[in-house]
Protein backbone atom coordinates (compact mmCIF):
# COMPACT_ATOMS: atom_id res chain seq x y z
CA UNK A 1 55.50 1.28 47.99
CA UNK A 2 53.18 -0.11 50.36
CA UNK A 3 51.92 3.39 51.32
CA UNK A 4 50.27 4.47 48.22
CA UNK A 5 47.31 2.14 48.57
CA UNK A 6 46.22 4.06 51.92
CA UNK A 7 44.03 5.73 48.82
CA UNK A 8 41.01 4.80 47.57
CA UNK A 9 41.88 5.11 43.82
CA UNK A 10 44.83 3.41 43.97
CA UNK A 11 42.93 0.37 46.10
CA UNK A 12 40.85 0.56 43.08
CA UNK A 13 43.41 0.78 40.70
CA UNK A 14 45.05 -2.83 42.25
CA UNK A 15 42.16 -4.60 42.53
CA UNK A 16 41.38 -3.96 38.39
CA UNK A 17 44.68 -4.37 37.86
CA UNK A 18 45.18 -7.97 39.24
CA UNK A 19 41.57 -9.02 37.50
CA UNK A 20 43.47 -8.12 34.25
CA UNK A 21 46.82 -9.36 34.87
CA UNK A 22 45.16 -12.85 35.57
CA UNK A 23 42.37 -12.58 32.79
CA UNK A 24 44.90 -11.50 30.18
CA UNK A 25 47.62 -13.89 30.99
CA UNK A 26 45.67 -16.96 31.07
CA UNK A 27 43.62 -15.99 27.93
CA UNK A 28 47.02 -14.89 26.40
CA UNK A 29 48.16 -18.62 26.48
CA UNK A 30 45.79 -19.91 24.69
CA UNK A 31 45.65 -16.61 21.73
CA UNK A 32 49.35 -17.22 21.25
CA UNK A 33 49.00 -21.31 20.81
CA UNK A 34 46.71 -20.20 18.35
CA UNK A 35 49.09 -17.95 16.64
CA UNK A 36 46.04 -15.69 17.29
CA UNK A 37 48.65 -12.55 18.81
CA UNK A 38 47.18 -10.32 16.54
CA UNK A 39 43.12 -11.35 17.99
CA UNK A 40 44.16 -8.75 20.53
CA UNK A 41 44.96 -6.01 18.91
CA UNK A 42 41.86 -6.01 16.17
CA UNK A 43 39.27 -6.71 18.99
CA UNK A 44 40.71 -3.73 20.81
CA UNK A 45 40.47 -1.27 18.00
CA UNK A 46 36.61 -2.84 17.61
CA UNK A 47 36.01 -2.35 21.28
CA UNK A 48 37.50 1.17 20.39
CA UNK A 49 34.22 1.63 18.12
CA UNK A 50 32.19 0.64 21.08
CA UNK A 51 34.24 3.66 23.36
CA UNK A 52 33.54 6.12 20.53
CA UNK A 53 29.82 4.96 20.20
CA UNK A 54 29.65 5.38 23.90
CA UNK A 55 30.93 8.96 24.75
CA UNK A 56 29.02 10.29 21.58
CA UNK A 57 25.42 8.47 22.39
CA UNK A 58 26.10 8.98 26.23
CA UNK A 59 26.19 5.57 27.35
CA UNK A 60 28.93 3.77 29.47
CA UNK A 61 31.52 3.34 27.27
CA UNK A 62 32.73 0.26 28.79
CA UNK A 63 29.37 -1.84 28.35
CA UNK A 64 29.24 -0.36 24.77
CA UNK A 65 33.11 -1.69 24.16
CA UNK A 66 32.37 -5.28 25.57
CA UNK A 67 29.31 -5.45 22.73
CA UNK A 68 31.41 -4.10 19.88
CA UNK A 69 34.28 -6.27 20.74
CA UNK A 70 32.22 -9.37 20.92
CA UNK A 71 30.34 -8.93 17.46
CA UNK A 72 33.95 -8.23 15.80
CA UNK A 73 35.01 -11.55 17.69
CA UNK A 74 32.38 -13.44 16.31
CA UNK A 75 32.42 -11.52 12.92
CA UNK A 76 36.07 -12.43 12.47
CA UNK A 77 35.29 -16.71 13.72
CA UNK A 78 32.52 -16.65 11.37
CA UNK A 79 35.03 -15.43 8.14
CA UNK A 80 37.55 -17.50 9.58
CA UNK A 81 35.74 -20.89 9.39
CA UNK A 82 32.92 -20.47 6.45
CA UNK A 83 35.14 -18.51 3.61
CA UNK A 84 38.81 -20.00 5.00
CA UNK A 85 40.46 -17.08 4.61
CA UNK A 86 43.54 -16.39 6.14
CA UNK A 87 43.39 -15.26 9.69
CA UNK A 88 46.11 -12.46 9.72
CA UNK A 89 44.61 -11.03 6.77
CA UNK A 90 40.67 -10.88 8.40
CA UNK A 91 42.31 -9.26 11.87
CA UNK A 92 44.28 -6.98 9.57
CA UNK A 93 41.38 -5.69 7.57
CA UNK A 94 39.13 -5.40 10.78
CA UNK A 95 42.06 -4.00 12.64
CA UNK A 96 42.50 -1.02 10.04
CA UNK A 97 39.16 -0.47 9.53
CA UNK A 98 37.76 -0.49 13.27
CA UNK A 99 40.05 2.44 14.24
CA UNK A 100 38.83 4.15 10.73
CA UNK A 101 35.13 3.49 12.22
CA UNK A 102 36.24 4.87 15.88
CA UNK A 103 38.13 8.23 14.64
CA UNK A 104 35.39 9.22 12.38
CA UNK A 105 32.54 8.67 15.12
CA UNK A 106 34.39 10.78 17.67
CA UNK A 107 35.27 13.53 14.86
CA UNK A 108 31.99 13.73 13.52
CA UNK A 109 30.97 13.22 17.55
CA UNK A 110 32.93 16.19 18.85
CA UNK A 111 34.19 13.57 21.84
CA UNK A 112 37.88 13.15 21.12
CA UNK A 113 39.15 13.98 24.56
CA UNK A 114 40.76 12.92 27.17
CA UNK A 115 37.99 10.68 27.87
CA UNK A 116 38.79 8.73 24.97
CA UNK A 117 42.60 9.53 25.58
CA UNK A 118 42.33 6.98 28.29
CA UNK A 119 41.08 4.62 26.60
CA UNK A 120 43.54 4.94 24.39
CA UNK A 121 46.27 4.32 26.19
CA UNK A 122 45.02 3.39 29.69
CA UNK A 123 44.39 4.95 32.75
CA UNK A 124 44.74 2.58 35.67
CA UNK A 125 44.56 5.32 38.85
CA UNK A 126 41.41 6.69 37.20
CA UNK A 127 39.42 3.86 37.25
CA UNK A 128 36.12 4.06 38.99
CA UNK A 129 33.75 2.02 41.25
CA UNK A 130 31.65 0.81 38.96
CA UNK A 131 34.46 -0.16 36.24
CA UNK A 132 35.76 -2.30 39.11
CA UNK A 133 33.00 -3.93 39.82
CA UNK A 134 31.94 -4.34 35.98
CA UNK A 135 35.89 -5.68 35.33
CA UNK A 136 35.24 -8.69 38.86
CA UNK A 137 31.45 -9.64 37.38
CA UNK A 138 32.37 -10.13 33.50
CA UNK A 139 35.97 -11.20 34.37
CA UNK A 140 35.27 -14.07 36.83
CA UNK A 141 32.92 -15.05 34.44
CA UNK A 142 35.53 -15.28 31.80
CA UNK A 143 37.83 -17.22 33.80
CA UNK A 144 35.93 -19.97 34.84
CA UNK A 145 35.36 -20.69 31.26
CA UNK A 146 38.89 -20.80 30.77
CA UNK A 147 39.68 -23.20 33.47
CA UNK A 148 36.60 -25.45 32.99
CA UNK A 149 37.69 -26.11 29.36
CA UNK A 150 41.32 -25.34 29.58
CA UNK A 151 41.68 -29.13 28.25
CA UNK A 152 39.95 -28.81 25.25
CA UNK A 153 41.06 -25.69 24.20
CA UNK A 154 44.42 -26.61 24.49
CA UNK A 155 43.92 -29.57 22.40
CA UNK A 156 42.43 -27.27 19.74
CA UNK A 157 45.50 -25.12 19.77
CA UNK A 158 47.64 -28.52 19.77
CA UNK A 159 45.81 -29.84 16.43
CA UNK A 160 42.06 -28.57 15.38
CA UNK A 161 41.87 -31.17 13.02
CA UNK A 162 42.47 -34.27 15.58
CA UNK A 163 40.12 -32.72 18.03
CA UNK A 164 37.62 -32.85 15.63
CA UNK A 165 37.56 -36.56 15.11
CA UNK A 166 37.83 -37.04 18.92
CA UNK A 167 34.74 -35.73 19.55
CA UNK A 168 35.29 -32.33 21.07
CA UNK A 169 33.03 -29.43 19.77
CA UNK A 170 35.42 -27.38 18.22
CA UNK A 171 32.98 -24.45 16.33
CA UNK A 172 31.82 -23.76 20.04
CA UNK A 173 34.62 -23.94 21.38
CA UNK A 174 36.15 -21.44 19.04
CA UNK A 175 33.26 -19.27 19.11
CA UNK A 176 33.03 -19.12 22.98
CA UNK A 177 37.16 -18.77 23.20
CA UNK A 178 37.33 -15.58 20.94
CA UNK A 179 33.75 -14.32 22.46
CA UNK A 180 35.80 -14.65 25.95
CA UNK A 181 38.97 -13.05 24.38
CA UNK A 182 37.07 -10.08 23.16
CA UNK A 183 35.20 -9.42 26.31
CA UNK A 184 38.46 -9.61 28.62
CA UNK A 185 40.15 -7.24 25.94
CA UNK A 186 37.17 -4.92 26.23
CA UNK A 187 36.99 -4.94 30.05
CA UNK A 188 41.15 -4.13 29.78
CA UNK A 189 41.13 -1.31 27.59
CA UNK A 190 40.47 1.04 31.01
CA UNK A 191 43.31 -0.04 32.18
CA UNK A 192 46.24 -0.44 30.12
CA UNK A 193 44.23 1.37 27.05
CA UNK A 194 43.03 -0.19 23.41
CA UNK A 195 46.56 0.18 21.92
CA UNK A 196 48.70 -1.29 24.84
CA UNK A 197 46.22 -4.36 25.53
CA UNK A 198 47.92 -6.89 23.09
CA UNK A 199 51.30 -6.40 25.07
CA UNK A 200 49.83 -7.09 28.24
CA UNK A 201 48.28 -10.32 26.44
CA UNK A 202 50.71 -11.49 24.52
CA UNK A 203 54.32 -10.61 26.14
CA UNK A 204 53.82 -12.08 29.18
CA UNK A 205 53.29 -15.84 27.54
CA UNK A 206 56.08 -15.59 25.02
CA UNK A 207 58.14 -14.70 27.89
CA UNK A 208 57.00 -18.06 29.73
CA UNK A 209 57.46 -19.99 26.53
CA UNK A 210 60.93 -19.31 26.65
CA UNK A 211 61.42 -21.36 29.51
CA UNK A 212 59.83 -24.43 28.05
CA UNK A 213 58.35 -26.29 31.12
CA UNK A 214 55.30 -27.54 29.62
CA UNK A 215 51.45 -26.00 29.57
CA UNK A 216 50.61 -25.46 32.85
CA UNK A 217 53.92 -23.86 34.10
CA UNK A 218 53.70 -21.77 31.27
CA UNK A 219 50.27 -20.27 31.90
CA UNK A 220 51.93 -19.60 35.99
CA UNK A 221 54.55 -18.29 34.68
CA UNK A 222 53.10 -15.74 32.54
CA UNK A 223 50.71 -15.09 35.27
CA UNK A 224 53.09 -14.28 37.45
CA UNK A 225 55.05 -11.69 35.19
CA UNK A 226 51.58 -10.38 34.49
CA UNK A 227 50.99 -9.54 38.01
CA UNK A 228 54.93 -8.29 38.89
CA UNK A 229 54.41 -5.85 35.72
CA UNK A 230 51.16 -4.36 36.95
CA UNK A 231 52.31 -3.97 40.77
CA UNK A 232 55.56 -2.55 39.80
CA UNK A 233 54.33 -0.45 36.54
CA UNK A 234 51.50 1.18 39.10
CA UNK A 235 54.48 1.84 41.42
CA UNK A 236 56.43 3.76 38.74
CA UNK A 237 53.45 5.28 37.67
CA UNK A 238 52.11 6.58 40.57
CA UNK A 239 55.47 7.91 42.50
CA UNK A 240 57.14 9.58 39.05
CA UNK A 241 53.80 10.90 37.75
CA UNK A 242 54.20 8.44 34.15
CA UNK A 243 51.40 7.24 32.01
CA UNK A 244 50.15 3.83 33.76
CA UNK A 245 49.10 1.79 30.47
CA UNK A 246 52.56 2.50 28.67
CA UNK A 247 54.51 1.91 32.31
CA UNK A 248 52.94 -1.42 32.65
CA UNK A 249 53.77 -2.54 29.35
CA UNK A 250 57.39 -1.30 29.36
CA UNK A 251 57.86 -3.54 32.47
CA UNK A 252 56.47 -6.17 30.58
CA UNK A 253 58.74 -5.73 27.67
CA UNK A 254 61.69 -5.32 30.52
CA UNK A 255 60.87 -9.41 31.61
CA UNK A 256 60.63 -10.74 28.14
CA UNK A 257 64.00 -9.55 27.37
CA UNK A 258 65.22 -10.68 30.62
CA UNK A 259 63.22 -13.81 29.91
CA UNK A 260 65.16 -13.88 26.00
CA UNK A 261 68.26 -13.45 27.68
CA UNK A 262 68.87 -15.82 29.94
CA UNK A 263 67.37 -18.72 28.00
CA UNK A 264 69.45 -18.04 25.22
CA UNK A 265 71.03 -21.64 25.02
């Protein structure tokens, strides 16, 4: 398996890869303490908007994703907090009607190709230079956030209400967490494509959960089936010619049943 990264793409392809295998997994922890699973799915159909604004106007669609998926991160903190409604039903209306927005654009846009295809759905082996680079910049970025505050924001997730009285900012925190979310989600959607992000978020720390060993060991955990699903997905992908999105996320699904299985008592 070593051989196929004697290529250029597929040097590429690794490199994004593990960015997005750490970036999701360690965001993923704290989205599912949140019972915020669904976060990841709405702010990729919003970055989706951003991909479809992108091929039509000519821009980089990636750049254009990461802005579309922040305001709908901030758009759905802001209903969250000053109207208290429910949180599943704000990511289900801005779920539904982000990909509503994003197929008429491209329709009325002439663009739905396979350009958007693989953004749909992912496209790991075609990723370029400059989506590389983009994905290192925004994503180490991301993650020092999450480590410098990992504290705090697991205290949020632990009880909101007794972090505020202890002090801790929670409105920022909340607002920089999903801002972070969205842009990792946006960077990802190159990779293992709009509709296959949440699994890659989300799988990987349920998984972990079901071996109960605390926080930390849970976020290392699901890092490291993160990273086993990318290597081995690209593998499949690359030597039996299979879509590389849906082949990471099958090996993903693969662990958490392993995962369910053998923690079954």
């Amino acid at each position: 398996m070593i051989e196929m990264f004697e290529y250029d793409f597929m040097q590429r392809a690794l490199v994004a890869g593990v960015f997005i295998a750490i970036l999701a997994s360690v965001s993923g922890t704290f989205v599912v303490l949140r019972r915020y699973s669904l976060m990841s799915e709405t702010l990729a159909h919003s970055a989706l908007v951003g991909v479809a604004v992108g091929l039509v106007a000519g821009y980089n669609p990636l750049w254009v994703a990461v802005v579309a998926a922040v305001l709908a991160a901030w758009l759905i903190e802001y209903l969250r907090s000053a109207f208290s409604l429910y949180s599943d039903a704000i990511l289900s209306i801005l779920l539904s009607g982000s990909l509503a927005v994003a197929v008429i654009i491209v329709s009325v846009g002439g663009s739905f190709n396979n350009s958007l295809f693989s953004y749909l759905f992912g496209s790991i082996l075609s990723v370029s230079y400059e989506d590389v680079l983009t994905i290192i910049v925004f994503g180490t970025a991301s993650l020092i956030f999450l480590l410098l505050f990992s504290k705090e924001l697991y205290f949020i997730a632990y009880d909101e209400e007794v972090a505020k009285t202890s002090g801790i900012k929670v409105a920022f925190l909340n607002f920089l967490l999903v801002t972070v979310v969205a842009i990792i989600i946006a960077l990802s959607i190159r990779v293992v494509g709009s509709l296959l992000i949440g699994a890659l978020m989300v799988i990987p720390t349920v998984a972990a959960l079901q071996y109960r060993v605390g926080f930390r060991n849970t976020m290392l955990i699901s890092l490291f089936f993160a990273l086993f699903s990318v290597f081995f997905g690209m593998g499949l992908s690359y030597y039996f010619s299979l879509p590389s999105g849906a082949t990471i996320v099958l090996c993903v699904i693969a662990i958490f049943i392993f995962s369910l299985v053998i923690n079954k008592k």
